[in-house]
N, C-alpha and C. Protein backbone atom coordinates (compact mmCIF):
# COMPACT_ATOMS: atom_id res chain seq x y z
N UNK A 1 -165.83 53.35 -32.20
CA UNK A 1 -165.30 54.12 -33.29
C UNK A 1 -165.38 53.32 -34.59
N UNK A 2 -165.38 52.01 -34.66
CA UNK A 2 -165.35 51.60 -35.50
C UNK A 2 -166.79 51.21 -36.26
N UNK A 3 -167.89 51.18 -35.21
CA UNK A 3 -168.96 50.87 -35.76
C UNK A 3 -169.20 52.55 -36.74
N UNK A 4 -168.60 53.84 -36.14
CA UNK A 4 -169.43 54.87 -36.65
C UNK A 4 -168.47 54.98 -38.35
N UNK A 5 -166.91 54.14 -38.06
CA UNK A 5 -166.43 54.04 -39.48
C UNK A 5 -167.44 53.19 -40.41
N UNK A 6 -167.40 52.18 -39.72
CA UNK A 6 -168.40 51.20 -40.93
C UNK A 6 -169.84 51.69 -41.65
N UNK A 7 -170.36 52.60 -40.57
CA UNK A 7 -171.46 53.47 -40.93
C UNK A 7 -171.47 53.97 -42.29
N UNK A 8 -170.28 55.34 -41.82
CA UNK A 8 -169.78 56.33 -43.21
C UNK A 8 -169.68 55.14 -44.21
N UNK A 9 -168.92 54.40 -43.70
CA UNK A 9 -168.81 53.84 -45.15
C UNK A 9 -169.95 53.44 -46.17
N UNK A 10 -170.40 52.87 -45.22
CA UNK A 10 -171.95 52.33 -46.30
C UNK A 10 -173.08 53.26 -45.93
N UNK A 11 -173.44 54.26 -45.48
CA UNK A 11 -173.89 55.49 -45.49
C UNK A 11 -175.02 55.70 -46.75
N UNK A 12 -173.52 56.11 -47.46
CA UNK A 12 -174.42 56.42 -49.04
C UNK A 12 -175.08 55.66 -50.23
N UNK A 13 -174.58 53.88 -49.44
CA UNK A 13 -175.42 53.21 -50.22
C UNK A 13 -176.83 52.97 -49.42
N UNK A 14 -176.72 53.07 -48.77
CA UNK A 14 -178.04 52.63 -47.90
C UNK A 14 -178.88 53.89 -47.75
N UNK A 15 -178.36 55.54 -47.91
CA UNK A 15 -179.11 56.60 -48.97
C UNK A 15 -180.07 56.06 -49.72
N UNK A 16 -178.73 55.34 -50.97
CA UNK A 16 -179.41 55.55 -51.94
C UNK A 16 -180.62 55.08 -52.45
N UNK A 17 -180.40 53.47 -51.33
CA UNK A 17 -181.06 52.38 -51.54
C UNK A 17 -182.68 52.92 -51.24
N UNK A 18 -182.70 53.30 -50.28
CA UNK A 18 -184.22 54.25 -49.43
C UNK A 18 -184.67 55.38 -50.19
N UNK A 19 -183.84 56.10 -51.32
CA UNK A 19 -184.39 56.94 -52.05
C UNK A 19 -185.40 56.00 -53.33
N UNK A 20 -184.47 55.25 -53.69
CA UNK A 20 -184.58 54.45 -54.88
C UNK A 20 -186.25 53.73 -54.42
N UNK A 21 -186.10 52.97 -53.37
CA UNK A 21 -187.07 52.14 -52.75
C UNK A 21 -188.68 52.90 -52.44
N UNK A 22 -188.05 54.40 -51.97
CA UNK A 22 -189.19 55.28 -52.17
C UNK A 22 -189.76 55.56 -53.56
N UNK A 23 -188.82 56.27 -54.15
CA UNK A 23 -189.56 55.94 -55.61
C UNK A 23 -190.06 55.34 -56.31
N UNK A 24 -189.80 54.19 -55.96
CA UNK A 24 -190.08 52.79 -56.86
C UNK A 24 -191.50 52.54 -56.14
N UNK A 25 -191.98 52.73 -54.71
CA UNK A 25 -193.29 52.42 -53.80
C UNK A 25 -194.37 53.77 -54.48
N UNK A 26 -193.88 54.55 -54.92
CA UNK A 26 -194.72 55.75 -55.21
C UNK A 26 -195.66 55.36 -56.71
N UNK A 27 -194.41 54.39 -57.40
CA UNK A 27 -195.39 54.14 -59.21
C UNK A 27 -195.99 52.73 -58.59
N UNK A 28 -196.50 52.23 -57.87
CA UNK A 28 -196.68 50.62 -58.16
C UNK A 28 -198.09 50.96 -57.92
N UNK A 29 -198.76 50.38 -58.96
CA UNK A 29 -199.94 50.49 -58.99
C UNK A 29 -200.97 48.98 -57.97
N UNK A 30 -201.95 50.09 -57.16
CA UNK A 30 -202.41 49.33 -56.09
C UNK A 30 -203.52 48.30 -56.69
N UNK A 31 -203.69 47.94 -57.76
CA UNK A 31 -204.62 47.09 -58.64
C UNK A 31 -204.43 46.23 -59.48
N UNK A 32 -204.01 44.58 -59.61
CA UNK A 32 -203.27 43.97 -60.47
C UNK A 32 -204.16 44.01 -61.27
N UNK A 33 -203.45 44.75 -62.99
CA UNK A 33 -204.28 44.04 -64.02
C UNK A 33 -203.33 43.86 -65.14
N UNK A 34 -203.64 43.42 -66.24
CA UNK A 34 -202.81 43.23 -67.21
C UNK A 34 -202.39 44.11 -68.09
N UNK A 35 -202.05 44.11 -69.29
CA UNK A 35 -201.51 44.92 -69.85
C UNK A 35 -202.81 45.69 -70.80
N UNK A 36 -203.95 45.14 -71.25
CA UNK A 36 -205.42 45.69 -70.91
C UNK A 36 -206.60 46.21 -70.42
N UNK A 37 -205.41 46.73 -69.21
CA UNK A 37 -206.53 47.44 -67.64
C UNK A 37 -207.52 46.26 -67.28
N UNK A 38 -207.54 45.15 -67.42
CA UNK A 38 -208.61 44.10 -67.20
C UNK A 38 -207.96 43.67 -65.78
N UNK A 39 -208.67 43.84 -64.73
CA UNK A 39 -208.43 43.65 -63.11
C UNK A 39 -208.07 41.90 -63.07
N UNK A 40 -207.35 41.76 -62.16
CA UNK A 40 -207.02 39.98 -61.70
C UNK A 40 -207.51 39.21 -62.81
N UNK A 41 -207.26 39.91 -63.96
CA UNK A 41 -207.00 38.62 -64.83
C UNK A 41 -208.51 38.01 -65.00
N UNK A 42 -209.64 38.91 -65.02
CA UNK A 42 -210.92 38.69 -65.29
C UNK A 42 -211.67 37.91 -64.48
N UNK A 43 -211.15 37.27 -63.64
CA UNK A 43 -211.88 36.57 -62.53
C UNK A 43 -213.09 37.67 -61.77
N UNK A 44 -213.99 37.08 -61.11
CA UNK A 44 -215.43 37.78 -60.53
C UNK A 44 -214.43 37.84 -58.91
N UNK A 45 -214.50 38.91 -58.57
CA UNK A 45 -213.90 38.90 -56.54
C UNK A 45 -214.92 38.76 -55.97
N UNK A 46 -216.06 39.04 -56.40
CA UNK A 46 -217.17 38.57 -55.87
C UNK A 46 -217.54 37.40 -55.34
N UNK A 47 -217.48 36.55 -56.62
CA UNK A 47 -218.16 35.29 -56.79
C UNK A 47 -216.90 34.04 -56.20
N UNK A 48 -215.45 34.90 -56.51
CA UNK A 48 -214.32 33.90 -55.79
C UNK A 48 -214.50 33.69 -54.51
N UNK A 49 -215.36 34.65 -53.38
CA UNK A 49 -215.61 34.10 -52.68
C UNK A 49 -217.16 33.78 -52.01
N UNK A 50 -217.68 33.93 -52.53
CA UNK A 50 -219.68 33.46 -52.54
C UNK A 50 -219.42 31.91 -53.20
N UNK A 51 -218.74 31.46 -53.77
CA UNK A 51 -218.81 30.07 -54.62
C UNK A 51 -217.68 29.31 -54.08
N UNK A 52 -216.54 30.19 -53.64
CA UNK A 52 -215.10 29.54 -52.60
C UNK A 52 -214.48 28.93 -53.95
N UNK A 53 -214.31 29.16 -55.30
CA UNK A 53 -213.55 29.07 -56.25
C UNK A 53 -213.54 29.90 -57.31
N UNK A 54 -212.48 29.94 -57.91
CA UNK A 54 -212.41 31.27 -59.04
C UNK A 54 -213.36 30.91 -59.72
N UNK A 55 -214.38 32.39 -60.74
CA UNK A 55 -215.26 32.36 -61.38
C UNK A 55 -214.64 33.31 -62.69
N UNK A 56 -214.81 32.90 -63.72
CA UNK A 56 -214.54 34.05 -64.69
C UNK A 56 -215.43 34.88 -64.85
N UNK A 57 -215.02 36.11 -65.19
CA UNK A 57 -215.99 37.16 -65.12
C UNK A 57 -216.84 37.50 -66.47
N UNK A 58 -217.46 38.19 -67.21
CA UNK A 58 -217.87 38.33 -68.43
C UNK A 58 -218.25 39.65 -68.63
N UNK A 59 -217.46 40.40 -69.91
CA UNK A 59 -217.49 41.13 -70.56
C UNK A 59 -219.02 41.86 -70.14
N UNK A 60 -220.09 41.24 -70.40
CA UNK A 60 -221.07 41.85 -70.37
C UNK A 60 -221.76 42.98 -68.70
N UNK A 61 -220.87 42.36 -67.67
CA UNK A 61 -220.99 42.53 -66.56
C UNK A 61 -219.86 43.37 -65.78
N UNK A 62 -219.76 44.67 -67.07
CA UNK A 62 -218.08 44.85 -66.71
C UNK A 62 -218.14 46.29 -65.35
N UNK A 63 -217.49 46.62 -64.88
CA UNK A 63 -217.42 48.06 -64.08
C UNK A 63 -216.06 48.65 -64.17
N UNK A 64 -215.96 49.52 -64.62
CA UNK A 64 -214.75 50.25 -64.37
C UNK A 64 -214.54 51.00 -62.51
N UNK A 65 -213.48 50.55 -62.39
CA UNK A 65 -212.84 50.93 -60.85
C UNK A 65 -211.62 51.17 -60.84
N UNK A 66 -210.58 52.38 -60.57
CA UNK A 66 -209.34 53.02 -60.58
C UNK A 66 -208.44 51.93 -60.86
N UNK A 67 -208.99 52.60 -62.85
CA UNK A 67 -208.20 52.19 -63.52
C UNK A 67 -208.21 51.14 -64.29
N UNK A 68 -209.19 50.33 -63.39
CA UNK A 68 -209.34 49.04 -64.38
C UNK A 68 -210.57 48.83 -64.07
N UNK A 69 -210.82 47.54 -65.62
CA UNK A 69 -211.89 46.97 -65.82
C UNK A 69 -212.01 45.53 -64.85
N UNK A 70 -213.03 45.33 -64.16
CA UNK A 70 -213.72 44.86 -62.89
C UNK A 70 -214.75 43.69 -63.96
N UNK A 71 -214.65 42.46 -63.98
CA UNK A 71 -215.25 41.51 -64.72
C UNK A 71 -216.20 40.88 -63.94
N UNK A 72 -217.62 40.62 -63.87
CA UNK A 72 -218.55 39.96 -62.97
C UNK A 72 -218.60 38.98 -63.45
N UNK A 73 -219.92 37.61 -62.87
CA UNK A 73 -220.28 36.76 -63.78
C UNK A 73 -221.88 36.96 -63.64
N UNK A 74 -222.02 38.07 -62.73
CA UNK A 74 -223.60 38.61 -63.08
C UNK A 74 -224.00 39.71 -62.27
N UNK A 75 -224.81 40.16 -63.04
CA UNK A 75 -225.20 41.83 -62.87
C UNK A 75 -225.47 42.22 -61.30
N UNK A 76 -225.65 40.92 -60.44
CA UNK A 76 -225.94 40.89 -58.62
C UNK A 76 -224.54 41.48 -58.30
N UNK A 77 -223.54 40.22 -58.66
CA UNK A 77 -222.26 40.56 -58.23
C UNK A 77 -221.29 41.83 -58.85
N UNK A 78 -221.66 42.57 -59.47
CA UNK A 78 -221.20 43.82 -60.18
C UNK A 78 -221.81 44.97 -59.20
N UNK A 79 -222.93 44.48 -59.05
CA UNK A 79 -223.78 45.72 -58.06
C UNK A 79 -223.50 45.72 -57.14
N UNK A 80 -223.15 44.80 -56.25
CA UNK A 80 -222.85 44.76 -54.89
C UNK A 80 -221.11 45.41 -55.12
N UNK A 81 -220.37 45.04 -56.07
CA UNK A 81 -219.20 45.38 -56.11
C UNK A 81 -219.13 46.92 -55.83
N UNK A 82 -219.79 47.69 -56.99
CA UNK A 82 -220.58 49.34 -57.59
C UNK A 82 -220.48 49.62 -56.29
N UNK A 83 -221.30 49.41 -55.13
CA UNK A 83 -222.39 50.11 -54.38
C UNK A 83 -220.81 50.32 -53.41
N UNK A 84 -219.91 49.55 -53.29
CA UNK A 84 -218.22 50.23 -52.59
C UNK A 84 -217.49 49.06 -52.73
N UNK A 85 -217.23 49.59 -54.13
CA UNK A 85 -216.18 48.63 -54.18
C UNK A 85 -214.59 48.09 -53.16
N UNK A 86 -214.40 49.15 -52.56
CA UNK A 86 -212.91 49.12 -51.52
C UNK A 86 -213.75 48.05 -50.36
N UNK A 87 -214.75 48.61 -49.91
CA UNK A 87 -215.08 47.94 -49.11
C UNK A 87 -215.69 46.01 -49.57
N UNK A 88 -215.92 46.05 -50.36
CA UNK A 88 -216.34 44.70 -50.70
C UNK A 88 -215.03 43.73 -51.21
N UNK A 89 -213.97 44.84 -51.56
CA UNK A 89 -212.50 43.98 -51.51
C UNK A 89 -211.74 43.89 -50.46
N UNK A 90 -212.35 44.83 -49.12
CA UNK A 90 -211.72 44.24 -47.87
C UNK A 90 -212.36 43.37 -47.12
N UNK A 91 -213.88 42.87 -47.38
CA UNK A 91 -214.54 42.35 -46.84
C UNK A 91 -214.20 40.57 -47.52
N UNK A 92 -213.97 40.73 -48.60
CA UNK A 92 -213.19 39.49 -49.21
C UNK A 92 -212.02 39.21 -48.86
N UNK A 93 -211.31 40.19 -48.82
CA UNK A 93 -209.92 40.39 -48.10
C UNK A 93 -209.54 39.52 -46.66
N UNK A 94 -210.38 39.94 -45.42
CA UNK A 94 -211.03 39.56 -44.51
C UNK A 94 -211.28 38.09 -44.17
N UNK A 95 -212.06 37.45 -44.89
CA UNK A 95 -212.42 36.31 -45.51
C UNK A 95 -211.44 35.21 -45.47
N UNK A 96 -210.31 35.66 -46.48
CA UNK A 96 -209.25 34.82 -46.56
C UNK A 96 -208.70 35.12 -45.64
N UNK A 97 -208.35 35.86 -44.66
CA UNK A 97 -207.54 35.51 -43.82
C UNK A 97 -207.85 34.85 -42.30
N UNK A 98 -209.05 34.90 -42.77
CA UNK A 98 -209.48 34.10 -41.21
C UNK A 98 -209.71 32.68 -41.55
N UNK A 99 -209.40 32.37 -42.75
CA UNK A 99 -209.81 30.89 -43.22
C UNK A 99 -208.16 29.80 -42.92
C-alpha cells in the first residue's frame, strides 16, 4: 500500500517529466552544425577517416545535406559523400567503433 502511495505521489511529476522529455527529443536536430548551417564545424567526414585525423574542409568543395552545409577537402571526397551520404556517415560511424 505504501509503494502504490508513493507512486500517486510522484505520479505527476514523472508525467510531466516524459511529456517534457518527448518534446524536447522531437526539436533536436540530428546534424551538429553551428549557428551557420556549416556541418561539424567544417571538418571533411570523409577525409577524418581516409587520413585517421581531422581535415578541414573548403568552401570550394561544399554539398548541402539536411540542412547543412557538408565541407570537403576535395571534389573525390564530396562525391563519394553525394553518391549517399547517410550511408558514408554510417560507414565512418562503423569505423570508430571497432577501433
Amino acid at each position: 500500500m505504501k509503494i502504490i502511495h508513493s507512486f500517486r505521489k510522484f505520479a505527476p511529476a514523472v508525467a510531466a517529466l516524459f511529456c517534457a522529455t518527448a518534446a524536447f527529443a522531437g526539436k533536436v536536430d540530428p546534424i551538429y552544425k553551428d549557428g551557420s548551417g556549416l556541418a561539424i564545424r567544417g571538418y571533411d567526414p570523409v577525409a577524418y577517416f581516409a587520413e585517421q585525423k581531422p581535415v578541414k574542409g573548403s568552401a570550394q568543395f561544399r554539398y548541402w545535406w539536411m540542412g547543412a552545409a557538408w565541407l570537403f577537402a576535395s571534389a573525390v571526397n564530396r562525391d563519394q559523400f553525394a553518391s549517399n551520404p547517410a550511408s558514408t556517415l554510417l560507414s565512418t560511424a562503423a569505423i570508430v567503433r571497432t577501433r
